[in-house]
PDB file of N, CA and C in Angstrom:
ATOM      1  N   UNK A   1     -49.454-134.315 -63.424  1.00  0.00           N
ATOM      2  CA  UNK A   1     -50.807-134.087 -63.904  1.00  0.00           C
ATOM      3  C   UNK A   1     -50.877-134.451 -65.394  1.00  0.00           C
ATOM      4  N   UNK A   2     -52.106-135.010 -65.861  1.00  0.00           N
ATOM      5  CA  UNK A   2     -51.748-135.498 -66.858  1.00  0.00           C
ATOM      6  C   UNK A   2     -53.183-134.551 -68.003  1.00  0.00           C
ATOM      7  N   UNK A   3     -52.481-134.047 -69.055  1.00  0.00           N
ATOM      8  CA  UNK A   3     -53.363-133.010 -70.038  1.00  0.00           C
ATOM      9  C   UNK A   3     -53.806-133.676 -70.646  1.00  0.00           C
ATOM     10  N   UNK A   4     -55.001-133.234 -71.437  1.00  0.00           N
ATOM     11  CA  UNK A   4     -55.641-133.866 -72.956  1.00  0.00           C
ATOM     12  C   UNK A   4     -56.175-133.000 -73.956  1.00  0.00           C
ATOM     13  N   UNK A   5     -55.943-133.792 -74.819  1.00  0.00           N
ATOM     14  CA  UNK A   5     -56.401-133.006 -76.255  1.00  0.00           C
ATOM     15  C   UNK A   5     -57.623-131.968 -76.009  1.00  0.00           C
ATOM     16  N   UNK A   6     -57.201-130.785 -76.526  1.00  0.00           N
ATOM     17  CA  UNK A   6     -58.222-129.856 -76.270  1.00  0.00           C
ATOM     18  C   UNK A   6     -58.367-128.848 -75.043  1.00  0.00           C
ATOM     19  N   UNK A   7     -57.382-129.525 -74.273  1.00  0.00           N
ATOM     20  CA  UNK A   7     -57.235-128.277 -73.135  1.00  0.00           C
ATOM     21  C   UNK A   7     -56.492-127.379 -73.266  1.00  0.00           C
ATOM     22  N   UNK A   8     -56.222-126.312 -72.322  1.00  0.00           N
ATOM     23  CA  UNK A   8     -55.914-125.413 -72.520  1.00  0.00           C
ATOM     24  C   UNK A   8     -55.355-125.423 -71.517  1.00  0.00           C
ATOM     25  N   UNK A   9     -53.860-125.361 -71.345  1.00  0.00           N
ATOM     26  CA  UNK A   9     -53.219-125.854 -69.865  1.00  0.00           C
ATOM     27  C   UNK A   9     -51.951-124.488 -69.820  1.00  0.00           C
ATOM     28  N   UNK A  10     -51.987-123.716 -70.607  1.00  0.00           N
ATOM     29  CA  UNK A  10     -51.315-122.660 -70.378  1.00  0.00           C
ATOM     30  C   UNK A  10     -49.140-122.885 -71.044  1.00  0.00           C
ATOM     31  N   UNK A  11     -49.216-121.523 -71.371  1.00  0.00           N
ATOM     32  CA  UNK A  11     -47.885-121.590 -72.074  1.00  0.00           C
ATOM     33  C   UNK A  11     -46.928-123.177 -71.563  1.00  0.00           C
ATOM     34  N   UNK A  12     -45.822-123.555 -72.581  1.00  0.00           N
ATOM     35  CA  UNK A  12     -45.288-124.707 -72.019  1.00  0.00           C
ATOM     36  C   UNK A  12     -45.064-125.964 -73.184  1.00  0.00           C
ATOM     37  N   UNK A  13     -44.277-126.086 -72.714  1.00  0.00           N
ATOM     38  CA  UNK A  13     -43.856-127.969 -73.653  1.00  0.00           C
ATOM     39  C   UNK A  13     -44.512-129.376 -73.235  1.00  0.00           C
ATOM     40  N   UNK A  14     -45.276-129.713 -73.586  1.00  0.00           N
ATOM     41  CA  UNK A  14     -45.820-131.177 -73.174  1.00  0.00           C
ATOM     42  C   UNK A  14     -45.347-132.142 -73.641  1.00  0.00           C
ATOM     43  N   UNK A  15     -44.955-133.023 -73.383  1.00  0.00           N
ATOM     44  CA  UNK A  15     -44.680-134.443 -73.802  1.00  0.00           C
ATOM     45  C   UNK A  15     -45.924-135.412 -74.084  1.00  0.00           C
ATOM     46  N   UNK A  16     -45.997-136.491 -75.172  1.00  0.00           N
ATOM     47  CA  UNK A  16     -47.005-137.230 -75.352  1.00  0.00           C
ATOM     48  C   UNK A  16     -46.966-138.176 -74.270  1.00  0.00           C
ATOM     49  N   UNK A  17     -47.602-138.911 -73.203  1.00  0.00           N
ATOM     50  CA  UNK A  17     -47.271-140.527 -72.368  1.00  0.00           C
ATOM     51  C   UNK A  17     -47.256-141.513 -73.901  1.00  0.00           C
ATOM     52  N   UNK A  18     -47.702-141.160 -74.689  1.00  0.00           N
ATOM     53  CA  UNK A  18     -47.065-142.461 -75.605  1.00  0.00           C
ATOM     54  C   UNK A  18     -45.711-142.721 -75.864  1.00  0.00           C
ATOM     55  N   UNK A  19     -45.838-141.453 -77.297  1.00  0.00           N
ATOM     56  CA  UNK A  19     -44.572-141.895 -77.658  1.00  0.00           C
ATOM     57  C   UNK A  19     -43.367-141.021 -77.326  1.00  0.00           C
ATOM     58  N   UNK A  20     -43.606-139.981 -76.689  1.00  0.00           N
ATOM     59  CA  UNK A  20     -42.808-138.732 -76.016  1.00  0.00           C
ATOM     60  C   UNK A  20     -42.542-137.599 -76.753  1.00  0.00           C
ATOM     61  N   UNK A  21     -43.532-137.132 -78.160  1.00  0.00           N
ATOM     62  CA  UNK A  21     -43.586-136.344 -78.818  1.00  0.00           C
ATOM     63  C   UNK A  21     -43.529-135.235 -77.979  1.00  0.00           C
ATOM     64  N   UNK A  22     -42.671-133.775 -78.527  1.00  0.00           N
ATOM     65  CA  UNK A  22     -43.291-132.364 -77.910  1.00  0.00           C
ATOM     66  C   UNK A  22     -43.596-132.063 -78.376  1.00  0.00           C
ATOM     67  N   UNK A  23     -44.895-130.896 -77.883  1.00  0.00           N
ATOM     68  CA  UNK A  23     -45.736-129.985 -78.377  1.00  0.00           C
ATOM     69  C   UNK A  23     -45.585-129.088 -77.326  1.00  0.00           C
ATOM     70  N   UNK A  24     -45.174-127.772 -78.299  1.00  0.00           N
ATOM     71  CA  UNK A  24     -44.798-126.076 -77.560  1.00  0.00           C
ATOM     72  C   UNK A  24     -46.565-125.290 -77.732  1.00  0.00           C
ATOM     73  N   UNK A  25     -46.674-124.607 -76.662  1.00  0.00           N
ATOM     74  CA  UNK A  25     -47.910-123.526 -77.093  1.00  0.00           C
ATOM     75  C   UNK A  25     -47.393-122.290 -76.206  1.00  0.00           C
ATOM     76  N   UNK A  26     -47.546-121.355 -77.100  1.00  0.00           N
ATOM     77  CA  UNK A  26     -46.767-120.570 -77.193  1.00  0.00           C
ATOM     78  C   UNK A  26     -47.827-119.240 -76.272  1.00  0.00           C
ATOM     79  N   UNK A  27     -49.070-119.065 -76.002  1.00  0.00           N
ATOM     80  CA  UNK A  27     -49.214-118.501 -75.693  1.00  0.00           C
ATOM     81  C   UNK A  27     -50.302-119.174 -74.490  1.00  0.00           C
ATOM     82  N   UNK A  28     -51.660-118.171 -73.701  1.00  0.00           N
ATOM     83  CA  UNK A  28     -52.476-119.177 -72.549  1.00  0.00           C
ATOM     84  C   UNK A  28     -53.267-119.943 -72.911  1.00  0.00           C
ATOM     85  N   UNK A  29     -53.631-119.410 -74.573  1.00  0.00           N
ATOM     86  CA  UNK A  29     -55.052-120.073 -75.450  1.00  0.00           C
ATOM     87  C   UNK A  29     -54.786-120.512 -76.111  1.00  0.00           C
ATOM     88  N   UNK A  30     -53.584-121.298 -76.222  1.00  0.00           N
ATOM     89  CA  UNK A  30     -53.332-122.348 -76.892  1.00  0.00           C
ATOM     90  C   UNK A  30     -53.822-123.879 -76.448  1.00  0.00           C
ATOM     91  N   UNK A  31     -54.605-124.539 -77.773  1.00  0.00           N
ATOM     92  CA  UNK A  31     -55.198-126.079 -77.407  1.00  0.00           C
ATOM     93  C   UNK A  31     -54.427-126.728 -77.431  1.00  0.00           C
ATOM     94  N   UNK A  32     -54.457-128.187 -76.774  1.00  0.00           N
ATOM     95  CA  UNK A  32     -53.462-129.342 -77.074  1.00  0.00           C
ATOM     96  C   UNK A  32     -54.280-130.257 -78.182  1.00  0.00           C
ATOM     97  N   UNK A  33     -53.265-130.172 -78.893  1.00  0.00           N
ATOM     98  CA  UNK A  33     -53.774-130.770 -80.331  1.00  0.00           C
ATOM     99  C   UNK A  33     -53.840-132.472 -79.877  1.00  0.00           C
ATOM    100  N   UNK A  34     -53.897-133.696 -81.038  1.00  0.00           N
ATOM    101  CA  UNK A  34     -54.083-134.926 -80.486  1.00  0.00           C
ATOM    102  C   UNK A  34     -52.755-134.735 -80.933  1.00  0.00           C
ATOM    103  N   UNK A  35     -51.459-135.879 -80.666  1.00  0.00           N
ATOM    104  CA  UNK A  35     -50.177-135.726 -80.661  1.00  0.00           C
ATOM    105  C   UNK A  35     -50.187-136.302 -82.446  1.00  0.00           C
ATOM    106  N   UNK A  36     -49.124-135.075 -83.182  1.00  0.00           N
ATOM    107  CA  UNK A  36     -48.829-135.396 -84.161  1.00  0.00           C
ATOM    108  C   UNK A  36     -48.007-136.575 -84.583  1.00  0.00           C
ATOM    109  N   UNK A  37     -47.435-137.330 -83.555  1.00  0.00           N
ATOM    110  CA  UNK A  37     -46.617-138.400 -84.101  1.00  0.00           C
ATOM    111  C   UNK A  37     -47.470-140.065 -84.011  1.00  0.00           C
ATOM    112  N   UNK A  38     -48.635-139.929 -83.192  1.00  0.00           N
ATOM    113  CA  UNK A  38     -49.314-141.035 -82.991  1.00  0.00           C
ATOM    114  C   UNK A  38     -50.545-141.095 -82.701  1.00  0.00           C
ATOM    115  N   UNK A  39     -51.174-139.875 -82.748  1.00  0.00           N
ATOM    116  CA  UNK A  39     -52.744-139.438 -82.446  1.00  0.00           C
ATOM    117  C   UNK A  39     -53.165-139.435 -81.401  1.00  0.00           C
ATOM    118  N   UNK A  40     -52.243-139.730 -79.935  1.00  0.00           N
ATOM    119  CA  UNK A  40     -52.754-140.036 -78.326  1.00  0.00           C
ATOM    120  C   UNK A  40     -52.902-138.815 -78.193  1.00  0.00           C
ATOM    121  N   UNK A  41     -53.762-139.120 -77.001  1.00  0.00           N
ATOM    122  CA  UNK A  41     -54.370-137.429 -76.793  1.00  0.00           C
ATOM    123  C   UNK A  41     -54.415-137.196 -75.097  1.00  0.00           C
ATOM    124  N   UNK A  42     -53.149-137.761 -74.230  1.00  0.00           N
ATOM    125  CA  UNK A  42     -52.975-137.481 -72.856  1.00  0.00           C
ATOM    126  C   UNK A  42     -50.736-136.493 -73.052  1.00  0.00           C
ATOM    127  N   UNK A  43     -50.947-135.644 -72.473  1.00  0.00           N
ATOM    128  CA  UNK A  43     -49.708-135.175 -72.387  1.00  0.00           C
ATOM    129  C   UNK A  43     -49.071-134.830 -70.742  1.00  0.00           C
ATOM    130  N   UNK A  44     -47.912-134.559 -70.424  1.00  0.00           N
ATOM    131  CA  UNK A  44     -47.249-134.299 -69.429  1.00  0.00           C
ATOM    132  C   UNK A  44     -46.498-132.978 -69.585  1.00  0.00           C
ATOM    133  N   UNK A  45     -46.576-131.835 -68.524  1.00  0.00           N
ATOM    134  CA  UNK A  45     -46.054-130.772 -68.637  1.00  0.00           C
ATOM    135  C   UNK A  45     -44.542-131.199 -68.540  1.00  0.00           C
ATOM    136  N   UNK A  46     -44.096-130.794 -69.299  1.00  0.00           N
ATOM    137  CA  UNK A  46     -42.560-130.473 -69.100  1.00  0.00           C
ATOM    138  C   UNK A  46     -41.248-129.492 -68.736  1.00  0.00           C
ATOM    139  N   UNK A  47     -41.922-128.168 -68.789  1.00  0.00           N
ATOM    140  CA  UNK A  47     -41.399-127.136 -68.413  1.00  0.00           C
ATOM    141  C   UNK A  47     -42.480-126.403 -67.397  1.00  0.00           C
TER     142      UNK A  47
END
């Protein structure tokens, strides 16, 4: 399944499909930011 900036997809590590940046959110209301290493804004759950 593939996330985007601004959702709210629940605790977990995402990976960027770009450049494979992670981003942790630590709790359920946490947003997915646009990816800090390249500004794409689609991610992949990883954990």
């Amino acid at each position: 399944m593939i996330y985007k900036t601004g959702d709210k997809p629940g605790k977990g590590t995402y990976r960027c499909t770009k450049c494979g940046f992670l981003v942790h959110l630590y709790d359920n209301d946490g947003k997915l930011p646009a990816c800090p290493a390249c500004m794409h804004s689609e991610y992949t759950k990883v954990d």
